[in-house]
C-alpha atoms as a PDB file:
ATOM      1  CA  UNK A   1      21.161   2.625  -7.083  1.00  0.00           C
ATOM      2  CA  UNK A   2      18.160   3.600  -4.731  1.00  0.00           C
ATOM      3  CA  UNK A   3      17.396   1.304  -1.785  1.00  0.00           C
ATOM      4  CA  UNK A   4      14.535   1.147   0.944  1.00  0.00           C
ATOM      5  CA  UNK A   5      16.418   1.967   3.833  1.00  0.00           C
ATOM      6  CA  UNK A   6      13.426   2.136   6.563  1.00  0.00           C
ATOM      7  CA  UNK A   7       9.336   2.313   6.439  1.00  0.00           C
ATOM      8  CA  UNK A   8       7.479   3.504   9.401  1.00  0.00           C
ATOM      9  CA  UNK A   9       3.794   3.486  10.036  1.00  0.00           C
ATOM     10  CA  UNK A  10       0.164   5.466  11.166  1.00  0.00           C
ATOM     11  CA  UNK A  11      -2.844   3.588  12.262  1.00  0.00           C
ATOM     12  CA  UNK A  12      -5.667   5.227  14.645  1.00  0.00           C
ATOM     13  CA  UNK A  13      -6.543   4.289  17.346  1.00  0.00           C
ATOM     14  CA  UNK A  14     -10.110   4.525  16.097  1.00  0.00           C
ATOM     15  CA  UNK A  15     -11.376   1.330  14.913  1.00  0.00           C
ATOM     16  CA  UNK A  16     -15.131  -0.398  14.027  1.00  0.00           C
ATOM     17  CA  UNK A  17     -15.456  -3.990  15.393  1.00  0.00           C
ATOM     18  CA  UNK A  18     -16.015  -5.626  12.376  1.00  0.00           C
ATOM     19  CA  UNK A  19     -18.359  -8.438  13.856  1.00  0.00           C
ATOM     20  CA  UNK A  20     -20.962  -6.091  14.911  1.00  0.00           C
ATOM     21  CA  UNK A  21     -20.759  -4.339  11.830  1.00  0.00           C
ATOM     22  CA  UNK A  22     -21.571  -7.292   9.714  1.00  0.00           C
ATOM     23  CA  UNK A  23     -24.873  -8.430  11.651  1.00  0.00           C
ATOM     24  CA  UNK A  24     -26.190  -5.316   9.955  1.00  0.00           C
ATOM     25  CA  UNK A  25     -26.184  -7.733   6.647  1.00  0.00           C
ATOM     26  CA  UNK A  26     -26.850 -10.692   8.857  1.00  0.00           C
ATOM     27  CA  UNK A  27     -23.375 -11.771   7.635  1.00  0.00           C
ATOM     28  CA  UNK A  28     -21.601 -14.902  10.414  1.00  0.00           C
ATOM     29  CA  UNK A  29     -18.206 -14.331  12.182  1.00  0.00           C
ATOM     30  CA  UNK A  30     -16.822 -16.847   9.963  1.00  0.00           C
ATOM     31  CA  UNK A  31     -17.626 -15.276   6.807  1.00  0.00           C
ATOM     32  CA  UNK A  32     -15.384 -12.230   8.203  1.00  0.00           C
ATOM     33  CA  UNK A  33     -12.933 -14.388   9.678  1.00  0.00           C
ATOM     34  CA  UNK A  34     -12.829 -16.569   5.698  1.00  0.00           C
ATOM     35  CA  UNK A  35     -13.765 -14.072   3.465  1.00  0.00           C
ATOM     36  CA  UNK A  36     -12.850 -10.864   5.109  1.00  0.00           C
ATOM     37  CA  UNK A  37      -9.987 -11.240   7.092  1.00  0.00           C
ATOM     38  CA  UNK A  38     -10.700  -8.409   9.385  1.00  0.00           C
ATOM     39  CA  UNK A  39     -12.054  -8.439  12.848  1.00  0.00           C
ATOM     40  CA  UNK A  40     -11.622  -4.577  12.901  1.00  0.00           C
ATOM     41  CA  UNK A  41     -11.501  -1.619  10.691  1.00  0.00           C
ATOM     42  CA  UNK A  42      -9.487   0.877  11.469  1.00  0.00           C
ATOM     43  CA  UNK A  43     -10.862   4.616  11.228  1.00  0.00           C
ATOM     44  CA  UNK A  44      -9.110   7.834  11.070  1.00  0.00           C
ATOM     45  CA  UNK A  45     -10.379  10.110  14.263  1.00  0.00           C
ATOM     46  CA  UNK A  46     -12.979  12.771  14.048  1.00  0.00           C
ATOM     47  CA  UNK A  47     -11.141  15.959  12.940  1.00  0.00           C
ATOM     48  CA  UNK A  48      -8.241  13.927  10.989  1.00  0.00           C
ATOM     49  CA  UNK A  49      -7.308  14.335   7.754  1.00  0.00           C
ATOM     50  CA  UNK A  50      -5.211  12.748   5.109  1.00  0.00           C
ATOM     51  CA  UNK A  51      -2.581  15.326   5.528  1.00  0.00           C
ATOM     52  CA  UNK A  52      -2.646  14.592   9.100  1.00  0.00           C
ATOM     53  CA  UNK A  53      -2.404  10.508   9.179  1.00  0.00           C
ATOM     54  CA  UNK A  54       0.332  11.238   6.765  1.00  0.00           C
ATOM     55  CA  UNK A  55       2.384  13.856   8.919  1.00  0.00           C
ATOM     56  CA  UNK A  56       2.067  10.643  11.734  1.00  0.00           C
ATOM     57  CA  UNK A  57       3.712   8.516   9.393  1.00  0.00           C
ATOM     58  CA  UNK A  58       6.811  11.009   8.073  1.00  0.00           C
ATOM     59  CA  UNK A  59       7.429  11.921  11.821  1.00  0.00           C
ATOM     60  CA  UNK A  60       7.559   8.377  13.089  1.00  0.00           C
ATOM     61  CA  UNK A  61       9.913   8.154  10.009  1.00  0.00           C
ATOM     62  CA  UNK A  62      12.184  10.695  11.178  1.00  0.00           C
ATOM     63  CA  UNK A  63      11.865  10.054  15.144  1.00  0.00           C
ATOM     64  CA  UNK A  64      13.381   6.229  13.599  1.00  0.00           C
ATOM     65  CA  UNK A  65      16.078   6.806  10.988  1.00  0.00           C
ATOM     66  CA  UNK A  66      17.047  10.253  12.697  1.00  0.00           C
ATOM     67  CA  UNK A  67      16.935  12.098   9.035  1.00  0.00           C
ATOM     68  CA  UNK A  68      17.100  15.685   9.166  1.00  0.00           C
ATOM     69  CA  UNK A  69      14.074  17.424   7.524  1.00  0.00           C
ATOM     70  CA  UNK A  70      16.577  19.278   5.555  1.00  0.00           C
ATOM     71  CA  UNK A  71      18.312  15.989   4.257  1.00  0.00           C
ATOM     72  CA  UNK A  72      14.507  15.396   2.236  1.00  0.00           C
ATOM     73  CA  UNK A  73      14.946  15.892  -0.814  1.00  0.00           C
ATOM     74  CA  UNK A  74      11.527  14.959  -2.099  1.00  0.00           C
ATOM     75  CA  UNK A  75       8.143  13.813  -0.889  1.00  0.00           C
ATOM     76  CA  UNK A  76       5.889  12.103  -2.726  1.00  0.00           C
ATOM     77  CA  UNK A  77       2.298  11.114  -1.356  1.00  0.00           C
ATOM     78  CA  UNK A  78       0.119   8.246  -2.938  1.00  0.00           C
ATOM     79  CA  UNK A  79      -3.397   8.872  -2.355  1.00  0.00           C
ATOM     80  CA  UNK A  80      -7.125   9.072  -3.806  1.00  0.00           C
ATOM     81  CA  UNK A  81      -8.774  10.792  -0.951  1.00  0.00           C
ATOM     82  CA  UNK A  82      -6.586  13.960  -0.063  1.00  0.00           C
ATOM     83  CA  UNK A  83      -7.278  17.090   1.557  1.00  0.00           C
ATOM     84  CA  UNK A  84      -9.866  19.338   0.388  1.00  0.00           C
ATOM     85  CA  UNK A  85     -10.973  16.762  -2.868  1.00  0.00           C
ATOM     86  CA  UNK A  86      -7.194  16.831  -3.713  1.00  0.00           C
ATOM     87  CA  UNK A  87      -6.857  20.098  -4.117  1.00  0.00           C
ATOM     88  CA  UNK A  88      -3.678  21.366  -3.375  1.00  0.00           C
ATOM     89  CA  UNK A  89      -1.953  17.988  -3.427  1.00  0.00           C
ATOM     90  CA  UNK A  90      -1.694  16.496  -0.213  1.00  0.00           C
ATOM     91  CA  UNK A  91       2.446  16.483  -0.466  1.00  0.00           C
ATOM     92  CA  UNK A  92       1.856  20.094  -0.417  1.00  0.00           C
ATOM     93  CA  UNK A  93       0.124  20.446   2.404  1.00  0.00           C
ATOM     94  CA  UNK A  94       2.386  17.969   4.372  1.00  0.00           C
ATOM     95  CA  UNK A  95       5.259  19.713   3.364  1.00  0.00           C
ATOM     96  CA  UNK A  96       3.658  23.301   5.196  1.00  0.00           C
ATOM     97  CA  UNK A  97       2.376  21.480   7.860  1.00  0.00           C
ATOM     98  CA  UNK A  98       6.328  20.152   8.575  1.00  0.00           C
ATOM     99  CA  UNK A  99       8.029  22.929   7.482  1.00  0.00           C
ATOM    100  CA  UNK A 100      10.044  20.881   5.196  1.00  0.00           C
ATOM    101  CA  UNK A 101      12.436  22.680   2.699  1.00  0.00           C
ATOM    102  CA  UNK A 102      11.231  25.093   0.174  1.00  0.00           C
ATOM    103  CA  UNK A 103      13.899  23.305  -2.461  1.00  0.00           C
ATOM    104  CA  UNK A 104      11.705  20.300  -2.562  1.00  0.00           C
ATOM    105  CA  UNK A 105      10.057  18.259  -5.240  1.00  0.00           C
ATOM    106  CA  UNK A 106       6.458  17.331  -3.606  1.00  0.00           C
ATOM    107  CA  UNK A 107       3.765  15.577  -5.940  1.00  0.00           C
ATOM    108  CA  UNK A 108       1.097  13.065  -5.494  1.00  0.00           C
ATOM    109  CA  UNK A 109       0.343  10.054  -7.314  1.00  0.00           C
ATOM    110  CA  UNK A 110      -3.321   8.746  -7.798  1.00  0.00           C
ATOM    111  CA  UNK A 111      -3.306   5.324  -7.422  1.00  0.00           C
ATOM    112  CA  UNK A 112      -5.198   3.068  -5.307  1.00  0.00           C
ATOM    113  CA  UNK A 113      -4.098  -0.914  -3.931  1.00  0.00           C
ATOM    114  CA  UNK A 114      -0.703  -0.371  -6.841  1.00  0.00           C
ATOM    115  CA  UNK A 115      -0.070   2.768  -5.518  1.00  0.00           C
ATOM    116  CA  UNK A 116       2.707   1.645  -3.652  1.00  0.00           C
ATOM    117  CA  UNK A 117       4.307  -0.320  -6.369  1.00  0.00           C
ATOM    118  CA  UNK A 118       4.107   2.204  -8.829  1.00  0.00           C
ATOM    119  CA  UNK A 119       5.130   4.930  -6.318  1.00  0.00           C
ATOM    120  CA  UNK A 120       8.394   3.154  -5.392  1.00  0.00           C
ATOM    121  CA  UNK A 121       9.373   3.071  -9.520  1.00  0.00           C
ATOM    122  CA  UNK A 122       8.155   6.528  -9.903  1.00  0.00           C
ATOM    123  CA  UNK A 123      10.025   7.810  -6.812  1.00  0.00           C
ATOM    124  CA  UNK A 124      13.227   6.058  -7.545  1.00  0.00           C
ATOM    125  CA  UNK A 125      13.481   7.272 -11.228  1.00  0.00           C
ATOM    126  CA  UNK A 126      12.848  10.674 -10.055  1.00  0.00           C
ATOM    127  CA  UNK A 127      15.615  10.491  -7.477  1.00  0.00           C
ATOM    128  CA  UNK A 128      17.951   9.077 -10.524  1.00  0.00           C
ATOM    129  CA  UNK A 129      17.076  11.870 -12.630  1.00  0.00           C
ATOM    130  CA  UNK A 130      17.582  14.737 -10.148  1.00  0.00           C
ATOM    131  CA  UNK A 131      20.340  13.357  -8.066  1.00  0.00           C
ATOM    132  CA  UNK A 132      18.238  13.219  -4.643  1.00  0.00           C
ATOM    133  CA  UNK A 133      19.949  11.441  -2.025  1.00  0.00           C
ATOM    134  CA  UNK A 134      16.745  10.621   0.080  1.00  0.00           C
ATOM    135  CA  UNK A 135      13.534  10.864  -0.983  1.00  0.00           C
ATOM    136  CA  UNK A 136      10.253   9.740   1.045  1.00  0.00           C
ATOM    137  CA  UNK A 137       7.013   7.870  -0.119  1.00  0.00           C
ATOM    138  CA  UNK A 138       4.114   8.419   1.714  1.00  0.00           C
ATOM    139  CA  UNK A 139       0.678   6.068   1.459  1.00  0.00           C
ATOM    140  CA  UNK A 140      -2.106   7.728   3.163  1.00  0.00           C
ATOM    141  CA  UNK A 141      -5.562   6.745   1.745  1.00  0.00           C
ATOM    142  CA  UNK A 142      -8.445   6.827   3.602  1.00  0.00           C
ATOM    143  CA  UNK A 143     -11.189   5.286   1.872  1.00  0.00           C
ATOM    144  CA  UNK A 144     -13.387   5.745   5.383  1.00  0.00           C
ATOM    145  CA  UNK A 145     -13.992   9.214   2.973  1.00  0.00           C
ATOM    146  CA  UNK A 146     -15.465   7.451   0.434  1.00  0.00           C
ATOM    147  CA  UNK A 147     -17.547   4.583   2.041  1.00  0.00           C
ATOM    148  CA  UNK A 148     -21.247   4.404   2.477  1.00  0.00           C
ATOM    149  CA  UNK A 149     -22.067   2.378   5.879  1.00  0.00           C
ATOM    150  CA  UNK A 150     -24.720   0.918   4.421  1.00  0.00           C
ATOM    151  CA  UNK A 151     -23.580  -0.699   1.184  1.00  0.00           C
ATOM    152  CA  UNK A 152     -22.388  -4.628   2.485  1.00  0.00           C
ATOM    153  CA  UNK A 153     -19.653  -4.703  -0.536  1.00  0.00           C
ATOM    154  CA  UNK A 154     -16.935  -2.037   0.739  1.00  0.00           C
ATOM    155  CA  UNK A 155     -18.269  -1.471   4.377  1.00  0.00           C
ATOM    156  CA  UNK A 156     -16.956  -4.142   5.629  1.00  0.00           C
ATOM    157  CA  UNK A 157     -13.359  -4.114   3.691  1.00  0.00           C
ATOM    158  CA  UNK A 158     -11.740  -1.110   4.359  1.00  0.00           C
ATOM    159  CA  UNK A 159      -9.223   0.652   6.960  1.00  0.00           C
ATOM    160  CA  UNK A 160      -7.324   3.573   7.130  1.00  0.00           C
ATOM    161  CA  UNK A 161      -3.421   3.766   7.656  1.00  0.00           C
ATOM    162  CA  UNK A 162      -0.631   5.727   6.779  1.00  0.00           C
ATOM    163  CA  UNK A 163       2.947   4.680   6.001  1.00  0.00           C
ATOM    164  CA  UNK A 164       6.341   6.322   5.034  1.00  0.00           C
ATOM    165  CA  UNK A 165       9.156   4.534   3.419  1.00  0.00           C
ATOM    166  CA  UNK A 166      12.621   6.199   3.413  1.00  0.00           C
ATOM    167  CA  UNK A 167      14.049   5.573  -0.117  1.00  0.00           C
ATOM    168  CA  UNK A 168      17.956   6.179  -0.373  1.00  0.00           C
ATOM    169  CA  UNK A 169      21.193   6.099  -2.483  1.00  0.00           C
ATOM    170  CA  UNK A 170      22.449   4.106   1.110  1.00  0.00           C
ATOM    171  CA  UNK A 171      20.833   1.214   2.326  1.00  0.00           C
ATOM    172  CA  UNK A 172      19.996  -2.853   1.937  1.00  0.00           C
ATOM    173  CA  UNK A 173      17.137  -3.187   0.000  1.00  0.00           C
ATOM    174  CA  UNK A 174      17.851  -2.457  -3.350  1.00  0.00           C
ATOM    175  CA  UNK A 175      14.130  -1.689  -5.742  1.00  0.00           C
ATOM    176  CA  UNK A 176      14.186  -3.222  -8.710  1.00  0.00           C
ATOM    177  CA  UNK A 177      12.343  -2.756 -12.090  1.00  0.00           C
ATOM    178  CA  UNK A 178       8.927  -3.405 -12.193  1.00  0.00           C
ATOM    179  CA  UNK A 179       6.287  -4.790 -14.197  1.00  0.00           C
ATOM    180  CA  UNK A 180       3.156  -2.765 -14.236  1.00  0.00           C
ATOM    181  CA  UNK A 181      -0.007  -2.916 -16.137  1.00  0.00           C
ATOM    182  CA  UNK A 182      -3.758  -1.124 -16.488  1.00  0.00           C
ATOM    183  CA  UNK A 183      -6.740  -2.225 -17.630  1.00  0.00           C
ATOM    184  CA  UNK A 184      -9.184   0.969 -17.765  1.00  0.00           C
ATOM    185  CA  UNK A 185     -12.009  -0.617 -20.098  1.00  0.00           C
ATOM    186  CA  UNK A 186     -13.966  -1.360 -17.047  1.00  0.00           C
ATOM    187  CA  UNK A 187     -15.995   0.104 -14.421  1.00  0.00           C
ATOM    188  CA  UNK A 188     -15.472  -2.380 -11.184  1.00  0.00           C
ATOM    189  CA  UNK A 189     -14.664   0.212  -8.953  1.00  0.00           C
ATOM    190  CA  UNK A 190     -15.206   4.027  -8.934  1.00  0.00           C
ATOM    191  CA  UNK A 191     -16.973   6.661  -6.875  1.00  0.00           C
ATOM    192  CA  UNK A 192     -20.690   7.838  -7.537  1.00  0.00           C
ATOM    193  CA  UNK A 193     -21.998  10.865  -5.971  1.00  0.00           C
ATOM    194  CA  UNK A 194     -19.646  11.206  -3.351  1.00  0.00           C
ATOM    195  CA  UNK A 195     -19.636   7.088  -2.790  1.00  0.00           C
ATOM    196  CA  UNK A 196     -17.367   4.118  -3.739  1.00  0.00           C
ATOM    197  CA  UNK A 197     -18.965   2.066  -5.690  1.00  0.00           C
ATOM    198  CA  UNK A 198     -17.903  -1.500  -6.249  1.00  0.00           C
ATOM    199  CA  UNK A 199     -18.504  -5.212  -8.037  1.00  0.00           C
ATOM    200  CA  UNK A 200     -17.150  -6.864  -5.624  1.00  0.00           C
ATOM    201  CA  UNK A 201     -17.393 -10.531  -7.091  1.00  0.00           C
ATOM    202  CA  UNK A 202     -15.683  -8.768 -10.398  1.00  0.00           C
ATOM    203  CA  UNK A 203     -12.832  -7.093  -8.672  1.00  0.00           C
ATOM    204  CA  UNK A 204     -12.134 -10.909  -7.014  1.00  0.00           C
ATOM    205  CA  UNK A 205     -11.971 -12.688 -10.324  1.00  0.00           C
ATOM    206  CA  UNK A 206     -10.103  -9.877 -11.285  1.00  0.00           C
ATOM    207  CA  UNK A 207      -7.242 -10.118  -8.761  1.00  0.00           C
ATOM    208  CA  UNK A 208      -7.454 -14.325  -8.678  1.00  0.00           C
ATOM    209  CA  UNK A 209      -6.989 -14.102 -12.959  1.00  0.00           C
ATOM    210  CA  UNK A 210      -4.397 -11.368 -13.735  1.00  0.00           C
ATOM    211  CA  UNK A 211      -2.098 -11.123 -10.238  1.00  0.00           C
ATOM    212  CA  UNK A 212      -0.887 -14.915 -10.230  1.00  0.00           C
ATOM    213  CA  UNK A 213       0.118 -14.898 -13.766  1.00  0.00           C
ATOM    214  CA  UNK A 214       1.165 -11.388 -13.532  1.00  0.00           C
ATOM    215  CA  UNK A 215       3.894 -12.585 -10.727  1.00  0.00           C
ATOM    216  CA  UNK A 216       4.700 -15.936 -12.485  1.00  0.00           C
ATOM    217  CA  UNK A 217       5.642 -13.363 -15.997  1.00  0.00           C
ATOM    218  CA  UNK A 218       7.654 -11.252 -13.814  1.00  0.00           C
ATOM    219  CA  UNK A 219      10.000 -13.964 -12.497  1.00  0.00           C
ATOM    220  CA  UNK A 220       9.768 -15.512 -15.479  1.00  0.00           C
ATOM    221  CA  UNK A 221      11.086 -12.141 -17.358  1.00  0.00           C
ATOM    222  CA  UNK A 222      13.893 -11.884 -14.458  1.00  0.00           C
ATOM    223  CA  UNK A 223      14.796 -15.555 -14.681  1.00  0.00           C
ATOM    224  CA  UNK A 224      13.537 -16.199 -11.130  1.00  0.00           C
ATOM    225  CA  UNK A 225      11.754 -19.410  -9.790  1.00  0.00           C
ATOM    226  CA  UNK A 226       9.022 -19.692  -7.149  1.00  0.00           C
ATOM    227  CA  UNK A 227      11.945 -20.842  -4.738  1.00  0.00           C
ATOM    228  CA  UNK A 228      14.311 -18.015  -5.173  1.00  0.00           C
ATOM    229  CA  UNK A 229      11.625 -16.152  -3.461  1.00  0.00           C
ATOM    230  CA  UNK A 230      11.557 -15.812  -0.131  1.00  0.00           C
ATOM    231  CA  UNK A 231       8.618 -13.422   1.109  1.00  0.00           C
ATOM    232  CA  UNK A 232       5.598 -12.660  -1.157  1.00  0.00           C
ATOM    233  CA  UNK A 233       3.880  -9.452  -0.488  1.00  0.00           C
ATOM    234  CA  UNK A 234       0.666  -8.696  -1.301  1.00  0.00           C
ATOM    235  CA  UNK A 235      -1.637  -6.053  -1.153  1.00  0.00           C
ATOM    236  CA  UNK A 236      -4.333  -7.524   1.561  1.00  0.00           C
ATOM    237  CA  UNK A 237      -7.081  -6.723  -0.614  1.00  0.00           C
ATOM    238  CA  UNK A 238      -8.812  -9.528   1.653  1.00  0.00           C
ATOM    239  CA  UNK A 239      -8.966 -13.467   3.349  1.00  0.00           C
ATOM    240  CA  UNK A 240     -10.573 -14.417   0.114  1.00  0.00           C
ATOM    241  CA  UNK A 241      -8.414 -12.820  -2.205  1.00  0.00           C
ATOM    242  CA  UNK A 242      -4.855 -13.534  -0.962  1.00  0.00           C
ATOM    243  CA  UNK A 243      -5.958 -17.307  -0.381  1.00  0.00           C
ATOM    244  CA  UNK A 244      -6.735 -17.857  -4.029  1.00  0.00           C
ATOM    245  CA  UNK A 245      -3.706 -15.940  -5.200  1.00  0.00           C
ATOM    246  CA  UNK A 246      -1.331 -18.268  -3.045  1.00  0.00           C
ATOM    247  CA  UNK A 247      -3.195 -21.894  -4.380  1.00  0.00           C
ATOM    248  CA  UNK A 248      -2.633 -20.241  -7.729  1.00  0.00           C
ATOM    249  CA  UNK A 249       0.740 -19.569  -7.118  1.00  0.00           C
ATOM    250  CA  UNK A 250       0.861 -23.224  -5.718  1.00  0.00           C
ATOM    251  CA  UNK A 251       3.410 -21.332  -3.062  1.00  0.00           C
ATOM    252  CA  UNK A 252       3.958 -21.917   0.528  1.00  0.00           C
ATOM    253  CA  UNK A 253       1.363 -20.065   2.999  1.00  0.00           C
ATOM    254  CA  UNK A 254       4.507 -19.578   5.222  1.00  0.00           C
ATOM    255  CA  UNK A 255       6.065 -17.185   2.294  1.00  0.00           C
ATOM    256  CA  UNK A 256       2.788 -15.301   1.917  1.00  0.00           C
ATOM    257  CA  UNK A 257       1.801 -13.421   4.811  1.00  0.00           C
ATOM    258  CA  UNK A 258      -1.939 -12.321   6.345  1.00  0.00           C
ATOM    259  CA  UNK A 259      -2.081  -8.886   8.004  1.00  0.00           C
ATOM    260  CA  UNK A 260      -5.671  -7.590   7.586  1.00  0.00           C
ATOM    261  CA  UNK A 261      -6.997  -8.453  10.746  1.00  0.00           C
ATOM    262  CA  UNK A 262      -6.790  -5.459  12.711  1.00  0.00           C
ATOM    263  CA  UNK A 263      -7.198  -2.990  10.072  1.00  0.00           C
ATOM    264  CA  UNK A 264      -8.869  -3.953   6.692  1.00  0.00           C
ATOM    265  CA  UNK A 265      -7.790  -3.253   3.414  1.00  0.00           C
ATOM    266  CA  UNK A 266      -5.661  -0.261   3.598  1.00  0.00           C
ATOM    267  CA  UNK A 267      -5.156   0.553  -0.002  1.00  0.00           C
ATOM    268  CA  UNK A 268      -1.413   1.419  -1.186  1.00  0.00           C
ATOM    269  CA  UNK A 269      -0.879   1.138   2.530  1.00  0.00           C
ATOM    270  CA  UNK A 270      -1.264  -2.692   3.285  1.00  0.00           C
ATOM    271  CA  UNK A 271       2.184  -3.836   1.431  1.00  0.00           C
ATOM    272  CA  UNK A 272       4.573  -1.334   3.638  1.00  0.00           C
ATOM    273  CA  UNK A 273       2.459  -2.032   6.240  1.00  0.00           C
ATOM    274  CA  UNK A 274       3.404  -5.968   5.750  1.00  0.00           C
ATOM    275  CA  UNK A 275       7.152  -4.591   4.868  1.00  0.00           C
ATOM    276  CA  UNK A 276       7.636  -3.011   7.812  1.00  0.00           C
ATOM    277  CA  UNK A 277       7.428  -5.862   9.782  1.00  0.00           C
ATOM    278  CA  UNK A 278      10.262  -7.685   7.683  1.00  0.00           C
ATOM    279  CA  UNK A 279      12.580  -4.744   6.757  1.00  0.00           C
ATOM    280  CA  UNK A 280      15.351  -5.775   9.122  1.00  0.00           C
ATOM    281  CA  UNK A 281      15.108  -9.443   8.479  1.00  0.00           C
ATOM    282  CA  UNK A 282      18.061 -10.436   6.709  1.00  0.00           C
ATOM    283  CA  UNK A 283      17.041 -13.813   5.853  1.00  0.00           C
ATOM    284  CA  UNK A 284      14.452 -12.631   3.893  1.00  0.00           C
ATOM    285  CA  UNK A 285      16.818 -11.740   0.514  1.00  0.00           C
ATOM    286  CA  UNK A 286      13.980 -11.593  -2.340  1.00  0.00           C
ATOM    287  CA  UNK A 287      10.816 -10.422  -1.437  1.00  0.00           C
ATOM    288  CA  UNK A 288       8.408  -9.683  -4.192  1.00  0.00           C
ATOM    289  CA  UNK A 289       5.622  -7.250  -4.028  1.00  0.00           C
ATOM    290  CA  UNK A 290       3.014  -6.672  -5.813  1.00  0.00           C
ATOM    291  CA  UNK A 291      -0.244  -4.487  -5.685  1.00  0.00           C
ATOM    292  CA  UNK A 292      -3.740  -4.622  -7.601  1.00  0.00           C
ATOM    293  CA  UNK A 293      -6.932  -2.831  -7.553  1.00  0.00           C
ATOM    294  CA  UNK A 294      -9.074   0.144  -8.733  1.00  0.00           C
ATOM    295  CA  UNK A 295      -8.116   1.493 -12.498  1.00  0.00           C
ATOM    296  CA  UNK A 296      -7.858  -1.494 -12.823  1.00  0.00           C
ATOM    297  CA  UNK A 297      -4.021  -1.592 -12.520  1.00  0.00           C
ATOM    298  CA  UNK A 298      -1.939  -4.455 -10.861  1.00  0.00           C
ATOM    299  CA  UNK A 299       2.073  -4.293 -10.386  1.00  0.00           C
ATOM    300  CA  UNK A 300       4.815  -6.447  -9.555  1.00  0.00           C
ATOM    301  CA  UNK A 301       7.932  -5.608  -8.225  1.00  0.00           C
ATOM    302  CA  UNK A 302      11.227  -7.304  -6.530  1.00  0.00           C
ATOM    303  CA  UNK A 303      13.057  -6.313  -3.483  1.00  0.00           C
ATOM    304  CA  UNK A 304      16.793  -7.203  -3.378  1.00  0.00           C
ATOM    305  CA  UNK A 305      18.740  -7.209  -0.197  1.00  0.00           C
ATOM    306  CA  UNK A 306      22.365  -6.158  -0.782  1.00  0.00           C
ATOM    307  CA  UNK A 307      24.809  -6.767   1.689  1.00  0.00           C
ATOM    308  CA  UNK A 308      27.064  -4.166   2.896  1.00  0.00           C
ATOM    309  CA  UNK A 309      25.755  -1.616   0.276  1.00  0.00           C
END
């Protein structure tokens, strides 16, 4: 079995007050305070890069769970924005820049806001399959690439952050099987000459349609009730979006947490982010996650704590 044993995080310094940058579209502080949910957007520093924000994560990793670089047995990074337009892959480049192992699997997965999700399933499979005893997932996606300061829609959504999760044959929080699904008949989301481009009223309906049924089919398929769950993680895709998914859900606001505020949307970043704060609570036994966004894909996944594993 392959548990989460610890997640640490990366996020700048560097930030854009998000009030100022909305009187550009003559936009109030409570529509970014309602709609939004972020007072700042965080911003990876002049002479940064991917690699970089995710080397910040991995060592913050280490410098925690005191794992030997030599204990890694893979490293996988989720990301749309690496390095150099992706190529090499960005796990490449981390693994140089650390001096990891040469015996190492290293691959990136291109996902955005499911990433994580996904990533965790793909990673843990992987780790089955090749007898890995730890294994680390790295989210570092900085859309700040990709965004044109001028276009209202994602200008005033999105962060930057990194994160690295430790995943392990030892450990307490036990990943479970997923449910994951893609709908690629659309265009909602996608970059134009060099530019992000997206419907932003689209994506919304989007996320408030397929995500609270999505979660209701997974319990239903693992014979789980809205009560059995004790922490519901979403990606923070924004105010708006999470609020609709929780009256949907017709769940508690106190199972649900908000953690956009001082970053934005981070992308596959904002659900470790929000597990990282929780990791070591042991009254929190089920936590579900679940991540949706650009492809369009959307996942849902459950977190197990284990006792004494």
């Amino acid at each position: 079995m392959i548990y989460i044993r610890d997640i640490a995080s990366y996020i700048p310094n560097d930030y854009i007050d998000n009030y100022k940058n909305s009187e550009r579209f003559s936009e109030s502080k409570d529509f970014i305070d309602s709609k939004i949910g972020a007072s700042k957007l965080s911003r990876m520093p002049e002479g940064m890069n991917t690699s970089d924000m995710a080397i910040k994560a991995v060592e913050s990793l280490l410098n925690k769970t005191g794992l030997n670089k030599q204990d890694i047995d893979a490293l996988v990074v989720v990301t749309q924005n690496g390095d150099f337009d992706g190529l090499p892959h960005t796990s490449a480049l981390v693994q140089g820049k650390l001096e990891l192992k040469e015996d190492i699997s290293c691959f990136d997965i291109s996902l955005g806001c499911s990433g994580y999700v996904y990533g965790l399933s793909i990673l843990k499979a992987h780790m089955i399959e090749m007898g890995f005893d730890n294994a680390i997932l790295v989210t570092a996606d900085p859309y700040s690439k990709i965004i044109d300061e001028n276009d209202r829609v994602t200008s005033l959504l999105f962060g930057d952050a990194a994160t690295a999760t430790l995943l392990s044959t030892k450990g307490e929080l036990l990943i479970e099987r997923p449910l994951l699904s893609t709908d690629g008949s659309g265009e909602l989301a996608l970059v134009k000459n060099d530019y992000l481009y997206m419907n932003g009223r689209q994506v919304f309906n989007f996320a408030a349609t397929k995500v609270p049924n999505h979660v209701c089919k997974y319990l239903e398929k693992n014979t789980l009730a809205i009560d059995d769950v004790d922490l519901f993680l979403l990606h923070q895709g924004s105010a708006a979006i999470i609020d609709v998914i929780v009256r949907k859900l017709r769940v508690s606001k106190d199972k649900v947490p908000m953690d956009i505020k001082d970053t934005g949307n981070t992308v596959s970043s904002s659900i470790p982010l929000l597990l990282e704060k929780f990791i070591n609570d042991t009254t929190k036994e089920n936590i579900i996650i679940s991540g949706f966004g650009v492809g369009l894909s959307w996942a849902t996944n459950l977190l197990r704590r284990v006792k004494n594993a």
